[in-house]
N, C-alpha and C. Protein backbone atom coordinates (compact mmCIF):
# COMPACT_ATOMS: atom_id res chain seq x y z
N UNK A 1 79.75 80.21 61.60
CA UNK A 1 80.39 78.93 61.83
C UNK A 1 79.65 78.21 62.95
N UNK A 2 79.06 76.97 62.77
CA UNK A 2 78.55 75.95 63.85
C UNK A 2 79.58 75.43 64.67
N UNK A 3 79.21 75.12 65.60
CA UNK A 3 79.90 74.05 66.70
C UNK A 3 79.48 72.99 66.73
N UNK A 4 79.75 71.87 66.42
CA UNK A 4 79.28 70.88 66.50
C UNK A 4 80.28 69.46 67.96
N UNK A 5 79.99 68.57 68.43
CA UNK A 5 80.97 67.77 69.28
C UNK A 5 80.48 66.56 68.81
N UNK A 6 81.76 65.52 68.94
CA UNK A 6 81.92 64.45 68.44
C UNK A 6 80.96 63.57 69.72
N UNK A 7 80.26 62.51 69.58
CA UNK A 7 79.61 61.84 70.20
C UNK A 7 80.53 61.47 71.92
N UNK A 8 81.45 61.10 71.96
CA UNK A 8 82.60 60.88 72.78
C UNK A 8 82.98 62.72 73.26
N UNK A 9 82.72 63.72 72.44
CA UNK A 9 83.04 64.60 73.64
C UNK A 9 81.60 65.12 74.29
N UNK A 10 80.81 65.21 73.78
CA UNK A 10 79.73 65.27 74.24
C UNK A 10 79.71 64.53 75.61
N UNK A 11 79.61 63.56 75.74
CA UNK A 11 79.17 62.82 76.52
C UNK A 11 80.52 63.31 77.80
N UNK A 12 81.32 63.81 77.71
CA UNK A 12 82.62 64.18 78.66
C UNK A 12 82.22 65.13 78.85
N UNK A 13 81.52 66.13 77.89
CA UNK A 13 81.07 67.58 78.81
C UNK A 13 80.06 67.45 79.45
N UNK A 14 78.95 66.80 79.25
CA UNK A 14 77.66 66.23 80.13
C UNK A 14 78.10 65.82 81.22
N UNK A 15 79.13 65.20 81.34
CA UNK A 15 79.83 64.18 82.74
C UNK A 15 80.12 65.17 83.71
N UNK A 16 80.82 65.97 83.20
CA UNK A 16 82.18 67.06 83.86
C UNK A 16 80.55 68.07 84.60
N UNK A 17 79.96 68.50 83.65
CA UNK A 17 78.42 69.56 84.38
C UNK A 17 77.76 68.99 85.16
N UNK A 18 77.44 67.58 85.18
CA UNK A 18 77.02 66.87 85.88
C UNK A 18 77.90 66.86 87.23
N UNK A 19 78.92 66.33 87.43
CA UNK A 19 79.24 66.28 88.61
C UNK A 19 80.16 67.47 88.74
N UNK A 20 80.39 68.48 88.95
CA UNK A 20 80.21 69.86 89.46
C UNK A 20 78.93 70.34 89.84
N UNK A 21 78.11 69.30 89.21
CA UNK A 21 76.64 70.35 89.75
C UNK A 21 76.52 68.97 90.84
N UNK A 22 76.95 67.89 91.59
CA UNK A 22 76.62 67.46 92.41
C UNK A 22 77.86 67.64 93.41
N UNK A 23 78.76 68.40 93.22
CA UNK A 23 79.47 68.87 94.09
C UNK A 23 78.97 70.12 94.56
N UNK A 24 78.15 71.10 93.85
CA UNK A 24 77.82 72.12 94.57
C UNK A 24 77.06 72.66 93.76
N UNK A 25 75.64 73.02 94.11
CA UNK A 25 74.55 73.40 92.97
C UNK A 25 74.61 74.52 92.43
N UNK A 26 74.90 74.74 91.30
CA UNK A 26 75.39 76.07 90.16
C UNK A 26 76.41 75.56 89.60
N UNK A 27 77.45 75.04 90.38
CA UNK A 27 78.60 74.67 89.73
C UNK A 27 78.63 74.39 88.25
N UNK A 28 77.69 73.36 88.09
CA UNK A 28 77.62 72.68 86.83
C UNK A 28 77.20 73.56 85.69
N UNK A 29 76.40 74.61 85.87
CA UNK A 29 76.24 75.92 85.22
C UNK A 29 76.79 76.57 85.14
N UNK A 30 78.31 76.70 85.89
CA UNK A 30 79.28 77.75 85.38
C UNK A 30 80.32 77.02 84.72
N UNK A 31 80.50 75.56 85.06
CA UNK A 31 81.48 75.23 83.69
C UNK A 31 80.69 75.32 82.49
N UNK A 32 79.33 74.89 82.45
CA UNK A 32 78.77 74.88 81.19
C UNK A 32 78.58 76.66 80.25
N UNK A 33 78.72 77.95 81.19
CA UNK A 33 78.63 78.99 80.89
C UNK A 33 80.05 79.19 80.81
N UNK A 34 80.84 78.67 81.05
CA UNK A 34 82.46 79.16 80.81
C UNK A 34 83.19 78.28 79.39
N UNK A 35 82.29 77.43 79.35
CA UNK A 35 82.72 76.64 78.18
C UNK A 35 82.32 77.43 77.07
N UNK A 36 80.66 77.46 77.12
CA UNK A 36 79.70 78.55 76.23
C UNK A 36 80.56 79.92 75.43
N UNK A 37 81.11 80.24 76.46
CA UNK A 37 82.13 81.62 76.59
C UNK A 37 83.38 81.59 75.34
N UNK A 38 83.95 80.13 76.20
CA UNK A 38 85.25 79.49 75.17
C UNK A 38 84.64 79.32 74.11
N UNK A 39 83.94 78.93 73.69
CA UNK A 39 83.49 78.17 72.29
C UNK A 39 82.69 79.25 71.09
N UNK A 40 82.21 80.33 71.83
CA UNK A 40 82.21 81.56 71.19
C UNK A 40 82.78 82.45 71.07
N UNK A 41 84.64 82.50 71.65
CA UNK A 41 85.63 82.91 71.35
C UNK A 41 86.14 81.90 70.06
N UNK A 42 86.27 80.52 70.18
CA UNK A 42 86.70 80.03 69.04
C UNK A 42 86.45 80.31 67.64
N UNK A 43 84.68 80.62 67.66
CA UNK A 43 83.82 80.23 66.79
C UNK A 43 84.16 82.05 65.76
N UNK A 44 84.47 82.79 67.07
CA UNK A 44 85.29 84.00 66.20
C UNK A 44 86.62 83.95 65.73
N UNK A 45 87.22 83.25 66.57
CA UNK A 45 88.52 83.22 65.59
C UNK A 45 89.40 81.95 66.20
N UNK A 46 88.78 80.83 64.86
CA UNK A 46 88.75 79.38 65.04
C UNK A 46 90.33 78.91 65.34
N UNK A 47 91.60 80.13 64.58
CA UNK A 47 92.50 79.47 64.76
C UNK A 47 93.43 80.06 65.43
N UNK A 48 93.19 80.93 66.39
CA UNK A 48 93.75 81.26 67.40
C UNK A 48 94.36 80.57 68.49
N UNK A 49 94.06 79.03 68.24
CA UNK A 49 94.38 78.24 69.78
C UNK A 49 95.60 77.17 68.93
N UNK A 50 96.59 77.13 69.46
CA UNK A 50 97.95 76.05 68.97
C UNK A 50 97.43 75.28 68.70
N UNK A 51 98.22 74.20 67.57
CA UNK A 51 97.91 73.15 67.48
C UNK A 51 98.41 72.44 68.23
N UNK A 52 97.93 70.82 68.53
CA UNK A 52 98.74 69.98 69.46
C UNK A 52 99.18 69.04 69.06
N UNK A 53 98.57 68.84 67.93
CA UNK A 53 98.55 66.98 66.88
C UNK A 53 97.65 67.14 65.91
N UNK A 54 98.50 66.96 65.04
CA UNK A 54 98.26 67.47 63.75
C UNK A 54 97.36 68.70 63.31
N UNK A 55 95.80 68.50 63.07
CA UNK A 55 95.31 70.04 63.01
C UNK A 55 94.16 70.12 64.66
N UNK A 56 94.31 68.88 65.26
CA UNK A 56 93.56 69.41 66.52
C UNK A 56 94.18 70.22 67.68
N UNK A 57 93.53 71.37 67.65
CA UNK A 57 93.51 72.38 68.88
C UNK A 57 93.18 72.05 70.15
N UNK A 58 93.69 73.33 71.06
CA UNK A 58 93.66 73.25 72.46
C UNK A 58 93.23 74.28 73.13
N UNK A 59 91.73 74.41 73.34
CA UNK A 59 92.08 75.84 74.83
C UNK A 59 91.36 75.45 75.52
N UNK A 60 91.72 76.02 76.77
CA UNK A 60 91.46 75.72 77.89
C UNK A 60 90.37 76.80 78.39
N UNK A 61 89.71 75.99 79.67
CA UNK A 61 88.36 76.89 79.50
C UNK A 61 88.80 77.40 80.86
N UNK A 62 88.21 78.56 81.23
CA UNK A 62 88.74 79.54 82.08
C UNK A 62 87.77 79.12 83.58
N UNK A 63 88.49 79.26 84.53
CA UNK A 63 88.17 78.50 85.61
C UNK A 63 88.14 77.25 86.53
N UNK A 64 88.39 76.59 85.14
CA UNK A 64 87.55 75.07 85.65
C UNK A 64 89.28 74.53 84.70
N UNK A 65 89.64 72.56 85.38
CA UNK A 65 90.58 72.55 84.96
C UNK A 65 90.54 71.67 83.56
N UNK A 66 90.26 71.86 82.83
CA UNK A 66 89.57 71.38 81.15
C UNK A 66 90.09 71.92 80.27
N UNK A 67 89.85 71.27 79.36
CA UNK A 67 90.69 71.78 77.89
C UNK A 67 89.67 71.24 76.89
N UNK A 68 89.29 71.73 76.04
CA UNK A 68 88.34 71.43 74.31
C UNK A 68 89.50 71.42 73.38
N UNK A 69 89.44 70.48 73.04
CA UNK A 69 90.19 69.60 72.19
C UNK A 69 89.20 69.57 70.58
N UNK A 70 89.45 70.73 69.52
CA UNK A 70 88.60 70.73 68.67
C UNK A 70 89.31 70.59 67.42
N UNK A 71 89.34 70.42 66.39
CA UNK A 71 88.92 70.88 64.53
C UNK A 71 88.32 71.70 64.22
N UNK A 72 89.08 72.47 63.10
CA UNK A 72 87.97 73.40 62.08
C UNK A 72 87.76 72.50 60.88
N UNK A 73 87.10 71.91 60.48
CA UNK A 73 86.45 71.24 59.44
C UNK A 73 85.16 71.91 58.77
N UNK A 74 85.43 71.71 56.92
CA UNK A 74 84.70 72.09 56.20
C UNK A 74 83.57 73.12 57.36
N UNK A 75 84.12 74.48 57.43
CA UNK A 75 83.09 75.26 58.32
C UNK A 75 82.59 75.50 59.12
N UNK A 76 83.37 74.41 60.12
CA UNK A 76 82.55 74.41 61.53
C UNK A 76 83.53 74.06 62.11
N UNK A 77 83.48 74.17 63.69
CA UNK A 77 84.55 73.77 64.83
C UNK A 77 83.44 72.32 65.40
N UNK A 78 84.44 71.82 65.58
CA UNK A 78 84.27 70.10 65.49
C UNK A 78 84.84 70.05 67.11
N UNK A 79 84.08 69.71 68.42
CA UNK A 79 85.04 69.51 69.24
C UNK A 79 84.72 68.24 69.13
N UNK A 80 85.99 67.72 69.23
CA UNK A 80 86.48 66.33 69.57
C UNK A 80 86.97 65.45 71.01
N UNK A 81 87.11 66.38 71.80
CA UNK A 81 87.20 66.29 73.54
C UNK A 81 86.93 67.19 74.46
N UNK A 82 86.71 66.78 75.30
CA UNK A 82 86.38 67.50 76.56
C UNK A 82 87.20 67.08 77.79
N UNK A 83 88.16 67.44 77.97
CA UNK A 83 89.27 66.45 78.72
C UNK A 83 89.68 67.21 79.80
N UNK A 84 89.76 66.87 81.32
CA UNK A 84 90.23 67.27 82.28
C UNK A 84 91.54 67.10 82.34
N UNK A 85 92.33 68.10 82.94
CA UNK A 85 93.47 68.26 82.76
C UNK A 85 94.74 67.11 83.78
N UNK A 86 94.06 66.43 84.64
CA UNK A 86 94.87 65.71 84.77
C UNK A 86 94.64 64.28 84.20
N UNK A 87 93.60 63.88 83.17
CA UNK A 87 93.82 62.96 82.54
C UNK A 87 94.99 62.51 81.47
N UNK A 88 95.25 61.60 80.68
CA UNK A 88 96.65 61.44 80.40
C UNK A 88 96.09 61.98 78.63
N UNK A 89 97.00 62.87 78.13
CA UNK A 89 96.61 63.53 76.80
C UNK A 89 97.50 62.14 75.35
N UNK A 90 97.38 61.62 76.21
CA UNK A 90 98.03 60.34 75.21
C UNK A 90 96.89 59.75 74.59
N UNK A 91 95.56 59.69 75.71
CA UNK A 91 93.99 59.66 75.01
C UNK A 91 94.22 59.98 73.31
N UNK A 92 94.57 60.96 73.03
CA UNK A 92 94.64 61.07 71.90
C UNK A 92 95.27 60.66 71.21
N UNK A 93 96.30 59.63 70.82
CA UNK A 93 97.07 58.67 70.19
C UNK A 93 95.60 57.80 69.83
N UNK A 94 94.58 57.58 70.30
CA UNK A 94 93.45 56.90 70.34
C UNK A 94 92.64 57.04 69.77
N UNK A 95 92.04 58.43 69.72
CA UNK A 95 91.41 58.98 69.00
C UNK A 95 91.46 59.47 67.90
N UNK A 96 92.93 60.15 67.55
CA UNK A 96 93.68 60.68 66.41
C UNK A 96 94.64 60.00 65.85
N UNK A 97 94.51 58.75 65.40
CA UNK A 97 94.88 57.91 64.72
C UNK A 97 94.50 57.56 63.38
C-alpha cells in the first residue's frame, strides 16, 4: 500500500518540519521520523485509527502535538491533513465537503 498526501497536506507537514527545525536543529527530523513511524504503522493496518467524518481517519503522531488526517482509497492511504492540535478541526467542514 502507497502513501500518498493531498497537495494542502503536504505543504502543512513541510511547514510543521520546517519550523521545529528552526526552533531547535534536529527537531524538524524527529517530527518528520515520528510521522515516518505513524504512517508505517497505518500503511500496516490502514484501519486501525477511528473514524472522525465520514471515512477520514485520525492518529496522532507520537511526541509532537499533530494529528494525520488520512483515507484509504482505491489502495493507498491518502493523507489529507497534517493538522496541529490546537488548530480548530472544523477545518474540515472545508475540506470534506
Amino acid at each position: 500500500m502507497k502513501v500518498r498526501f493531498t497537495v494542502a497536506a503536504a505543504a502543512e507537514f513541510v511547514a510543521a518540519c520546517q519550523w521545529y527545525e528552526q526552533e531547535r536543529t534536529g527537531l524538524g527530523g524527529q517530527l518528520f521520523d515520528a510521522t515516518s513511524r505513524l504512517l508505517e504503522g497505518i500503511v500496516e493496518h490502514p484501519l486501525r485509527y477511528r473514524i472522525v467524518r465520514r471515512s477520514l481517519r485520525r492518529a496522532l503522531v507520537t511526541r509532537f502535538p499533530y494529528a494525520v488526517y488520512y483515507r484509504v482509497l482505491d489502495g493507498a492511504v491518502v493523507v489529507e491533513g497534517f493538522l496541529h492540535g490546537s488548530r480548530d478541526p472544523a477545518i474540515w467542514q472545508v475540506r470534506d465537503s
